[in-house]
Protein backbone atom coordinates (compact mmCIF):
# COMPACT_ATOMS: atom_id res chain seq x y z
CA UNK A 1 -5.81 -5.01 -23.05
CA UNK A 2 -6.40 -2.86 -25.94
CA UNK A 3 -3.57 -2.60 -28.30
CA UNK A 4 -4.91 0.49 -29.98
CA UNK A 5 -4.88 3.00 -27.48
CA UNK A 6 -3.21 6.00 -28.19
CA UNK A 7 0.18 7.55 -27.20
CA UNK A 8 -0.41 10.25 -24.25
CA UNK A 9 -0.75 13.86 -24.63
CA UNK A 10 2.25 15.58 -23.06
CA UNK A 11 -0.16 18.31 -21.02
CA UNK A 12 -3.65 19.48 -20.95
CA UNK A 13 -5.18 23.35 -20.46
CA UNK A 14 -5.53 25.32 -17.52
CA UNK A 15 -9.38 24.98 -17.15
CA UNK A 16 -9.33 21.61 -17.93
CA UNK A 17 -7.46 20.62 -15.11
CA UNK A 18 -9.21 23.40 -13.00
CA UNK A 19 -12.59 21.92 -13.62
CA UNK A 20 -11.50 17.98 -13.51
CA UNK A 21 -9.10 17.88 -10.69
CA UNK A 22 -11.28 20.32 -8.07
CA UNK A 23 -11.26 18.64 -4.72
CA UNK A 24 -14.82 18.82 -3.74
CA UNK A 25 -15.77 15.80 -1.98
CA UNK A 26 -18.78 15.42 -4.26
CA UNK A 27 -18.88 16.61 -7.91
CA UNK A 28 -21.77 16.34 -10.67
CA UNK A 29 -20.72 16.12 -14.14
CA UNK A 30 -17.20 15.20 -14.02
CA UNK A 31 -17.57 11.74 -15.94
CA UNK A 32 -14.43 11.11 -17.60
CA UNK A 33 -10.95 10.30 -15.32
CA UNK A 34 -8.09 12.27 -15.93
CA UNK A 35 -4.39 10.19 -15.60
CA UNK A 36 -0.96 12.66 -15.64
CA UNK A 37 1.52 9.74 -15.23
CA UNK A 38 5.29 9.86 -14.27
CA UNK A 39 7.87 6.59 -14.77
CA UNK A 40 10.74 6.34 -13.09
CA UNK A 41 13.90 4.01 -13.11
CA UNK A 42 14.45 3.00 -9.93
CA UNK A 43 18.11 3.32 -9.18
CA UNK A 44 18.60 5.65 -12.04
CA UNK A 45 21.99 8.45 -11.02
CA UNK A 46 20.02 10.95 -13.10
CA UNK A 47 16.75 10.80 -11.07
CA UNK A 48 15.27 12.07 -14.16
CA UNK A 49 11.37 10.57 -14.55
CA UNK A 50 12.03 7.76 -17.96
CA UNK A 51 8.74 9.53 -19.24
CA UNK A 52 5.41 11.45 -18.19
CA UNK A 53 2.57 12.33 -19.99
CA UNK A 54 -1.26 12.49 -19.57
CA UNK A 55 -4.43 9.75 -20.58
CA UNK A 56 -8.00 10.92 -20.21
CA UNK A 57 -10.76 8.05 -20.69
CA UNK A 58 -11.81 7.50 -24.55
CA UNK A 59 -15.03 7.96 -25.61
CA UNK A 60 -15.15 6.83 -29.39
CA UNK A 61 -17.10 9.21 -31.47
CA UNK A 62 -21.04 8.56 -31.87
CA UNK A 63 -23.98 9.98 -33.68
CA UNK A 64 -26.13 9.93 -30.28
CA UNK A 65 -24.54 11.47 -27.42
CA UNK A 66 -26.27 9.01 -24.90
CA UNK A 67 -24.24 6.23 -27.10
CA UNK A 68 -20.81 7.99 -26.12
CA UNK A 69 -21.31 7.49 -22.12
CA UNK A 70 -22.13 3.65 -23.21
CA UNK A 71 -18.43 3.82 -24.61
CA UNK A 72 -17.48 4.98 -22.34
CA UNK A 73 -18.22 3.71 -19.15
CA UNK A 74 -16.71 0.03 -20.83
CA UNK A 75 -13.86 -0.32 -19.03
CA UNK A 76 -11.12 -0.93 -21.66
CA UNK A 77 -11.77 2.61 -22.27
CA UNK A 78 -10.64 4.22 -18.75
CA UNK A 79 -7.41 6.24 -18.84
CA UNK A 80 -5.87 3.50 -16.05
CA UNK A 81 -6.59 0.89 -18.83
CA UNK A 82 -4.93 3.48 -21.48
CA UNK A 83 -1.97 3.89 -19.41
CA UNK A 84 -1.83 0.13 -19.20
CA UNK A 85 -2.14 -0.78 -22.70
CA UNK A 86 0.32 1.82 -23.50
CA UNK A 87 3.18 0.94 -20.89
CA UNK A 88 3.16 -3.14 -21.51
CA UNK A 89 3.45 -1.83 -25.40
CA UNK A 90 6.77 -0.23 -25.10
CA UNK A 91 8.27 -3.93 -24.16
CA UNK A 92 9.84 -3.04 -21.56
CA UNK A 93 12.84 -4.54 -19.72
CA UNK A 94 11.89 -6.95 -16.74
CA UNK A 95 15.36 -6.34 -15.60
CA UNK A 96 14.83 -2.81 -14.43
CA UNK A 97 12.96 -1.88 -11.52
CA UNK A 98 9.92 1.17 -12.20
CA UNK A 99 8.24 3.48 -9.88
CA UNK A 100 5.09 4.25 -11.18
CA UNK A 101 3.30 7.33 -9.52
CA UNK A 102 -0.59 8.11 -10.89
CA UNK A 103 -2.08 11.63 -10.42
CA UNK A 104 -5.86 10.92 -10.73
CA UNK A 105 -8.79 13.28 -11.23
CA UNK A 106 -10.79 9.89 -9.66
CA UNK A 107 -9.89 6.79 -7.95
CA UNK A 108 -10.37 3.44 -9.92
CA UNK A 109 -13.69 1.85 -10.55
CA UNK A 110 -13.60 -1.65 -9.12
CA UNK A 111 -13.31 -3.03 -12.46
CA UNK A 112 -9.87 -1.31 -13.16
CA UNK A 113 -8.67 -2.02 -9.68
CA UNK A 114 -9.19 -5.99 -10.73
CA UNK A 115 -6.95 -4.92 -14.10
CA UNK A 116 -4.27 -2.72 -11.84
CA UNK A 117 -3.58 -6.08 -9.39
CA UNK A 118 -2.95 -8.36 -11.99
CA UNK A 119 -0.93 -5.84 -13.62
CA UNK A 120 1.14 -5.63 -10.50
CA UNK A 121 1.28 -9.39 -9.72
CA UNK A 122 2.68 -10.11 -12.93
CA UNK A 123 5.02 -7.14 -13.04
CA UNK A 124 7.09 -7.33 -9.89
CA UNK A 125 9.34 -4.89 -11.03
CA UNK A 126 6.97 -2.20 -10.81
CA UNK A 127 5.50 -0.32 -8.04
CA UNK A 128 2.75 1.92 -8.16
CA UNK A 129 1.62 4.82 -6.24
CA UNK A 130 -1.62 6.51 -6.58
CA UNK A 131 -2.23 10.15 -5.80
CA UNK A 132 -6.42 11.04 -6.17
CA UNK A 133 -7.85 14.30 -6.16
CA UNK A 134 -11.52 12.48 -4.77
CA UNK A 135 -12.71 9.77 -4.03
CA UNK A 136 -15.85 8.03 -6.29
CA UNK A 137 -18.56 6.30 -4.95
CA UNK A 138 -16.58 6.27 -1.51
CA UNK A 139 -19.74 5.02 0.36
CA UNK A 140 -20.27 2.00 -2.29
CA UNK A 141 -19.05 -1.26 -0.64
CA UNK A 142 -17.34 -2.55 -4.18
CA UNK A 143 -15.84 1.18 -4.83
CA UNK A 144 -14.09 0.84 -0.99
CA UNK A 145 -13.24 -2.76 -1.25
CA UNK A 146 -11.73 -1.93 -4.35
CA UNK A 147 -9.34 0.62 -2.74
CA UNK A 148 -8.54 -1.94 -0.34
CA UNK A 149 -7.32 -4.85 -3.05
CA UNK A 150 -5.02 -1.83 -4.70
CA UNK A 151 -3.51 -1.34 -0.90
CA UNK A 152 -3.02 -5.42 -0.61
CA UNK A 153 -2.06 -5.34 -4.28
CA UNK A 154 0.78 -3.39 -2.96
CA UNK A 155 -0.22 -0.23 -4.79
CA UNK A 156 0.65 3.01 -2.34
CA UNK A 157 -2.90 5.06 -2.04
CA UNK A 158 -3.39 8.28 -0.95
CA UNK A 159 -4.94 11.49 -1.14
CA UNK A 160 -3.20 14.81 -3.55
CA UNK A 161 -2.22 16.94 -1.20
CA UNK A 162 -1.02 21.24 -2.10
CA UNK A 163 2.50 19.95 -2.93
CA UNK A 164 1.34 17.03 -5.36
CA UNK A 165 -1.79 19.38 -6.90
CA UNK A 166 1.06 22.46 -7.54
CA UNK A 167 3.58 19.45 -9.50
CA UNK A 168 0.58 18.48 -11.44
CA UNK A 169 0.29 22.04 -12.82
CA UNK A 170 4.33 22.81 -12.69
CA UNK A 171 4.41 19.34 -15.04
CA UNK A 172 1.01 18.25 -16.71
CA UNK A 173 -0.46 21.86 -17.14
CA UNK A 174 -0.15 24.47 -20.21
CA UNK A 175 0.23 26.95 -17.13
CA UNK A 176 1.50 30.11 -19.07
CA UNK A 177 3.49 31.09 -16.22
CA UNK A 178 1.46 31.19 -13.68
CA UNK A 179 1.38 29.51 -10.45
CA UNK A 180 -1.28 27.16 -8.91
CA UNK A 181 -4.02 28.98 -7.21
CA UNK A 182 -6.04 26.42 -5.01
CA UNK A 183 -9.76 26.77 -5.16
CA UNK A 184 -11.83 27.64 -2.00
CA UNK A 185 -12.38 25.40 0.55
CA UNK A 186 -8.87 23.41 -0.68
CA UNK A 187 -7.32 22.37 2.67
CA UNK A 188 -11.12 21.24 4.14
CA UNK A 189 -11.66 19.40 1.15
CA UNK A 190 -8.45 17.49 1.79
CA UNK A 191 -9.02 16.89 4.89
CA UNK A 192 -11.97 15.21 4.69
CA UNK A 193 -11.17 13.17 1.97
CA UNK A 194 -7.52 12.21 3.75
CA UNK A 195 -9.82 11.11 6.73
CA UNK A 196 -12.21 9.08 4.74
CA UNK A 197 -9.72 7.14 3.08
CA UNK A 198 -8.09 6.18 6.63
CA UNK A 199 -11.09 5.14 7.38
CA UNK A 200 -11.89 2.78 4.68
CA UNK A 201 -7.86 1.51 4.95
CA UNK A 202 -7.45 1.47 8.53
CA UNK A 203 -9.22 -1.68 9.23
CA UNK A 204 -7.04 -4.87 8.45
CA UNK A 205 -6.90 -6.84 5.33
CA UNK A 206 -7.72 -10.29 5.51
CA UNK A 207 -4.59 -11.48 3.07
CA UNK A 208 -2.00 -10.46 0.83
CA UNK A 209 -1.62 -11.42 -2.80
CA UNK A 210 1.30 -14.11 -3.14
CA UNK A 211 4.21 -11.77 -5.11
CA UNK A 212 3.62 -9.58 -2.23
CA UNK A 213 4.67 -11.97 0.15
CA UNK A 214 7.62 -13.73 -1.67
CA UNK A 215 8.92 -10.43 -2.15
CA UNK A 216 8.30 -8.69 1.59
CA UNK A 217 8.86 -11.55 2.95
CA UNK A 218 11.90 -13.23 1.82
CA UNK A 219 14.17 -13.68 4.96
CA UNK A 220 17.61 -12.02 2.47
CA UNK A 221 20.42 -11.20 4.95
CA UNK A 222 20.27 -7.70 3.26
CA UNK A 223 16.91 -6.72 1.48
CA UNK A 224 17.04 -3.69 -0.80
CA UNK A 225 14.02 -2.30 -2.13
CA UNK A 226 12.21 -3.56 0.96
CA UNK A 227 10.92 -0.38 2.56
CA UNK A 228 7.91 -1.57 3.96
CA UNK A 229 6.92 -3.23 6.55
CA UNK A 230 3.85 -5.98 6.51
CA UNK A 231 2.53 -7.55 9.77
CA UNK A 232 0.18 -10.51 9.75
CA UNK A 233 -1.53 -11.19 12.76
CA UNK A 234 -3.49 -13.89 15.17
CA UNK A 235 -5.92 -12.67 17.86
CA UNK A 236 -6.52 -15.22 20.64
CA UNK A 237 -8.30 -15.16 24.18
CA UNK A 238 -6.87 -16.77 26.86
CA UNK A 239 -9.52 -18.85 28.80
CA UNK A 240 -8.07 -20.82 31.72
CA UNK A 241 -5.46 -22.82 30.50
CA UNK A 242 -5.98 -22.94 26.50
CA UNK A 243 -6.35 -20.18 23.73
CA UNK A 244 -9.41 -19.58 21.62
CA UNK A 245 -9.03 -18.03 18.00
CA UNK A 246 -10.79 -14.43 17.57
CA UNK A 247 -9.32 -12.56 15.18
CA UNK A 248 -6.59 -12.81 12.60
CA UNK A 249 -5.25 -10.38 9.49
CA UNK A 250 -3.22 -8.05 7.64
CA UNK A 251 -1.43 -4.62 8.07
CA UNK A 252 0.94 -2.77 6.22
CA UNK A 253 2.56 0.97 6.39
CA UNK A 254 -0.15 3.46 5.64
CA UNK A 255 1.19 5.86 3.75
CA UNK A 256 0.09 9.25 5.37
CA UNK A 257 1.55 12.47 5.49
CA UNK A 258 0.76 13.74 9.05
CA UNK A 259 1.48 10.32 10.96
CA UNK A 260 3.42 7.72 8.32
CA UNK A 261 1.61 5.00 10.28
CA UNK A 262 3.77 1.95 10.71
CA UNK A 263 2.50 -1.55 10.70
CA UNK A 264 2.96 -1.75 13.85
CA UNK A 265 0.97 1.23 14.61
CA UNK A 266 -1.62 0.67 12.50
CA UNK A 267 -1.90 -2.92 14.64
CA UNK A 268 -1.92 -1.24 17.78
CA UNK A 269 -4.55 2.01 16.92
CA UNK A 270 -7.45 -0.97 15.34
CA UNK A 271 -6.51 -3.43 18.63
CA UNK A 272 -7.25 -0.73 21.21
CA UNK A 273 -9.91 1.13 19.70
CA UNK A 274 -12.31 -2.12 18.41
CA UNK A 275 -10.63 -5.46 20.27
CA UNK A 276 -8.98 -4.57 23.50
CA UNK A 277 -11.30 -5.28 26.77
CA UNK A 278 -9.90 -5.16 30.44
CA UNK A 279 -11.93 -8.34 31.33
CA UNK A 280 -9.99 -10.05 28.61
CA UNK A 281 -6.64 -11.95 28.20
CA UNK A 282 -5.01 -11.86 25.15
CA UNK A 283 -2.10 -13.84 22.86
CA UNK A 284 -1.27 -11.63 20.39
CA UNK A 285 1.23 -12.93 17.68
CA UNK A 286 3.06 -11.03 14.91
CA UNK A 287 4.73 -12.31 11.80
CA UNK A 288 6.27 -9.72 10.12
CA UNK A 289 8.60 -8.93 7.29
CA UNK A 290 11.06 -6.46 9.31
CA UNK A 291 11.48 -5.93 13.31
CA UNK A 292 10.40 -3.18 14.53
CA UNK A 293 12.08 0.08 13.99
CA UNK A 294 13.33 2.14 17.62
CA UNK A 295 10.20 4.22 17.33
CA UNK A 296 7.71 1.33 17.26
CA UNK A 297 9.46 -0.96 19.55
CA UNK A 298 9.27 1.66 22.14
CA UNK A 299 5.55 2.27 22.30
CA UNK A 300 4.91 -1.14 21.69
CA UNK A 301 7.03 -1.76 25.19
CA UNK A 302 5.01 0.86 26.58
CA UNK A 303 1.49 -0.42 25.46
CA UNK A 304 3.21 -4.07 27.28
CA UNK A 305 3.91 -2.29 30.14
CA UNK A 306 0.50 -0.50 30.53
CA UNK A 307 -1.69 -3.87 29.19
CA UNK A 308 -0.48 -7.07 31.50
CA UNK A 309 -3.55 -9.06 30.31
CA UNK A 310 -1.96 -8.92 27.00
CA UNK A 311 1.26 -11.38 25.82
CA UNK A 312 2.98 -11.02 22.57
CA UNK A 313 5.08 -12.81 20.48
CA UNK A 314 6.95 -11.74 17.01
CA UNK A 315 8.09 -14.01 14.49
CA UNK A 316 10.35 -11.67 12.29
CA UNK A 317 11.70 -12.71 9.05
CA UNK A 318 14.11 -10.00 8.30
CA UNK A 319 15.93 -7.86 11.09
CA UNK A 320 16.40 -4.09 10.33
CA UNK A 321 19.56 -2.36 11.03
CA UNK A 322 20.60 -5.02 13.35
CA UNK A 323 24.34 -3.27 14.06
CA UNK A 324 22.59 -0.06 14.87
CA UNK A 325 22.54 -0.14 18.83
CA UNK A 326 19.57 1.94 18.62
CA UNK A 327 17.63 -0.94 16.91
CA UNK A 328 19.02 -3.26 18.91
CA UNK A 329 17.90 -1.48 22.16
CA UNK A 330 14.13 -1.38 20.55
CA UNK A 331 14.50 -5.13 20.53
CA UNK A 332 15.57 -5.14 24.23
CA UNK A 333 13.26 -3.24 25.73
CA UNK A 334 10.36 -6.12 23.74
CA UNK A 335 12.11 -8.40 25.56
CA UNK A 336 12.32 -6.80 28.93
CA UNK A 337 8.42 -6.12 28.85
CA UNK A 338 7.98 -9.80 28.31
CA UNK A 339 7.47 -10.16 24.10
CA UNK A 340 8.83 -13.10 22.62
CA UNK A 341 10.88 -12.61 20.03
CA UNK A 342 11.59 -15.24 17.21
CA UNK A 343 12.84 -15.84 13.75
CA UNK A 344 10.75 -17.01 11.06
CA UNK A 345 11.42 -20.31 10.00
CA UNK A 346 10.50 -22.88 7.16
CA UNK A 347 6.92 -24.05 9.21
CA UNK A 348 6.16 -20.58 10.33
CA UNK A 349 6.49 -19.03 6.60
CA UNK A 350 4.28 -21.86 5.44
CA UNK A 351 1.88 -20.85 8.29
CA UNK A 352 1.72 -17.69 7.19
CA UNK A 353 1.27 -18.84 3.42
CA UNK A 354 -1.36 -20.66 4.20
CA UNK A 355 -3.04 -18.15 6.77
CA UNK A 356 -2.40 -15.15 5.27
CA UNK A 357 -1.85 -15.42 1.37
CA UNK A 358 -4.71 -15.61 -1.52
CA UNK A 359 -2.85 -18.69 -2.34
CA UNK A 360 -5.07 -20.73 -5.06
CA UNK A 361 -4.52 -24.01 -3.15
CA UNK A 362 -0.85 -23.81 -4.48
CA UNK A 363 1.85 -24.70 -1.80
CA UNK A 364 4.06 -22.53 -0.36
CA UNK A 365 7.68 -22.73 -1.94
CA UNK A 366 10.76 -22.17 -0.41
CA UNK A 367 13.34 -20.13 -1.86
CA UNK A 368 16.93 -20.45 -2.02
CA UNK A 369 18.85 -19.99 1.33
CA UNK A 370 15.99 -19.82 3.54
CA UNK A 371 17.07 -22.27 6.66
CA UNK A 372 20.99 -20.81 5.64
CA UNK A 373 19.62 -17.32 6.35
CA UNK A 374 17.11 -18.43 9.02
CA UNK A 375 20.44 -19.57 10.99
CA UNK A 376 22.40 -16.88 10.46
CA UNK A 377 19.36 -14.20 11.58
CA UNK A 378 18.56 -16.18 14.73
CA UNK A 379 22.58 -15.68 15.71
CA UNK A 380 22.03 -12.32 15.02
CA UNK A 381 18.84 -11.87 17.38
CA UNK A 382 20.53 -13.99 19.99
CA UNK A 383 23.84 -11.58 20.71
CA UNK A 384 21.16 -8.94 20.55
CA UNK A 385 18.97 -9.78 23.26
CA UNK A 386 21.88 -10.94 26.03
């Protein structure tokens, strides 16, 4: 990264963010990205953000104006690569956890997203959430894989909504006083672009990075900092008296404001609507980081109930809220409707490892107190489902 870039402005003018955060699905002539930024400590008793400010791409200064898009468009010179330059420069503590959030005039280009991931596989400490204001290119297949690899990355995506457009001004705008006045057409705008990036995240991933999975799926006896869930999964069709493989991937919590889609729903919405035939049998299997909350258990007992060509079993490697009796009547009613319900152990954490991780070739590596907490979880799930 470039260790030049420049400290961040602390706001920017009413008509500049006007004219470079408008919502319109498709905009001419808005070539640069604008970045307001806000770090957090995570854990922090103040809840005060550690610092916030604003990066707009560079464009060094050139004699010929066609030469100044050529600067431009390089990506060291993208406010995401600013922001990144200037964050790893303040040296900052590994031992503190930092939320990250991103208010963006314009997703990523594909060449930042590659920048973003490595950023976040080497920073485990940090998590990252991205609020954009449109989408670019959302019809290119690089520009949507892209905002896939930021979702496996573990990066939270999503769309500014009013609430997140009127903080940007409270916070990143020379505002004089005045309050934000959305621009017509602001809630259709927003809606379409919330819908077309469901769309391009809905379908599954085919892996996960690897800090993603040492981290979600550590099998701790209590996880903090855990608050997703991510479900890998294996597709097969029963024919007589053996299973063929179909289809296998990855899920994770989408993020959204009207629906907060679990995992597990996520699973369930792409099985029905593109897999699921009546003239089919299925084996479905699950390995996920947390069992499912009551919510999710419950219509996943009722799509059991309702589907009897299709058998299930979850490997789990954390259980959440086991002494709730609410959570532990979501397991039940699984196992009444004829789930399976296991623990992960050692060989099925390597399975997944192998399966379900971009993993290099490198072998999967256990950590400390995995069969001692493997033991200790299965008791657990045990009592539960007598």
């Amino acid at each position: 990264m470039n260790p030049q870039i420049r400290n961040p402005m602390e706001r920017m003018y009413r008509r500049t963010f006007n004219y470079n955060f408008e919502n319109e699905p498709i905009l001419y002539g808005r070539s640069y990205t604008w970045l307001c930024y806000e770090v957090k400590i995570r854990k922090d008793p103040s809840k005060l953000p550690w610092d916030t400010g604003v990066f707009r791409g560079q464009v060094r200064p050139k004699l010929q104006s066609n030469r100044r898009y050529e600067v431009y468009f390089q990506p060291q010179y993208h406010a995401e690569m600013c922001f990144l330059s200037w964050f790893c420069g303040n040296q900052l503590p590994a031992y503190k956890r930092f939320q990250i959030t991103w208010f963006v005039s314009w997703n990523p280009c594909p060449d930042c997203v590659a920048k973003v991931t490595e950023f976040l596989a080497e920073h485990p400490n940090v998590t990252l959430t991205i609020s954009a204001a449109r989408l670019y290119y959302y019809w290119g297949k690089d520009w949507r894989r892209a905002l896939r690899r930021l979702h496996q990355a573990g990066a939270l995506v999503k769309i500014m909504d009013y609430e997140e457009f009127a903080y940007c001004w409270e916070n990143f705008v020379y505002n004089e006083g005045q309050s934000f006045m959305p621009w017509d057409k602001f809630d259709d705008n927003y809606a379409s672009l919330h819908c077309k990036l469901k769309e391009i995240l809905r379908n599954p991933m085919k892996a996960m990075y690897p800090h993603t999975f040492y981290f979600h799926f550590e099998n701790l006896q209590k996880a903090y900092g855990r608050n997703e869930t991510w479900l890998c999964f294996a597709v097969e069709i029963i024919k007589q008296h053996s299973t063929v493989s179909w289809k296998t991937g990855v899920f994770r919590n989408q993020v959204d404001p009207e629906t907060h889609c679990h995992a597990e729903r996520c699973f369930l919405s792409w099985f029905c609507d593109n897999t699921l035939s009546p003239k089919k049998n299925y084996q479905v299997t699950w390995y996920i980081s947390w069992s499912p909350c009551p919510e999710c258990a419950g219509e996943v007992a009722e799509f059991l109930a309702t589907h009897s060509n299709v058998k299930l079993t979850i490997y789990t490697a954390r259980l959440y809220y086991f002494w709730d009796t609410d959570y532990q009547e979501g397991l039940r009613s699984l196992s009444e409707e004829g789930a399976s319900m296991e623990i992960m152990g050692y060989e099925d954490f390597k399975y997944c490892w192998e399966n379900f991780v971009y993993n290099d070739g490198e072998p999967f590596k256990p950590w400390k107190g995995i069969n001692t907490n493997f033991r200790f979880l299965e008791r657990r799930l045990w009592k539960i489902l007598q």
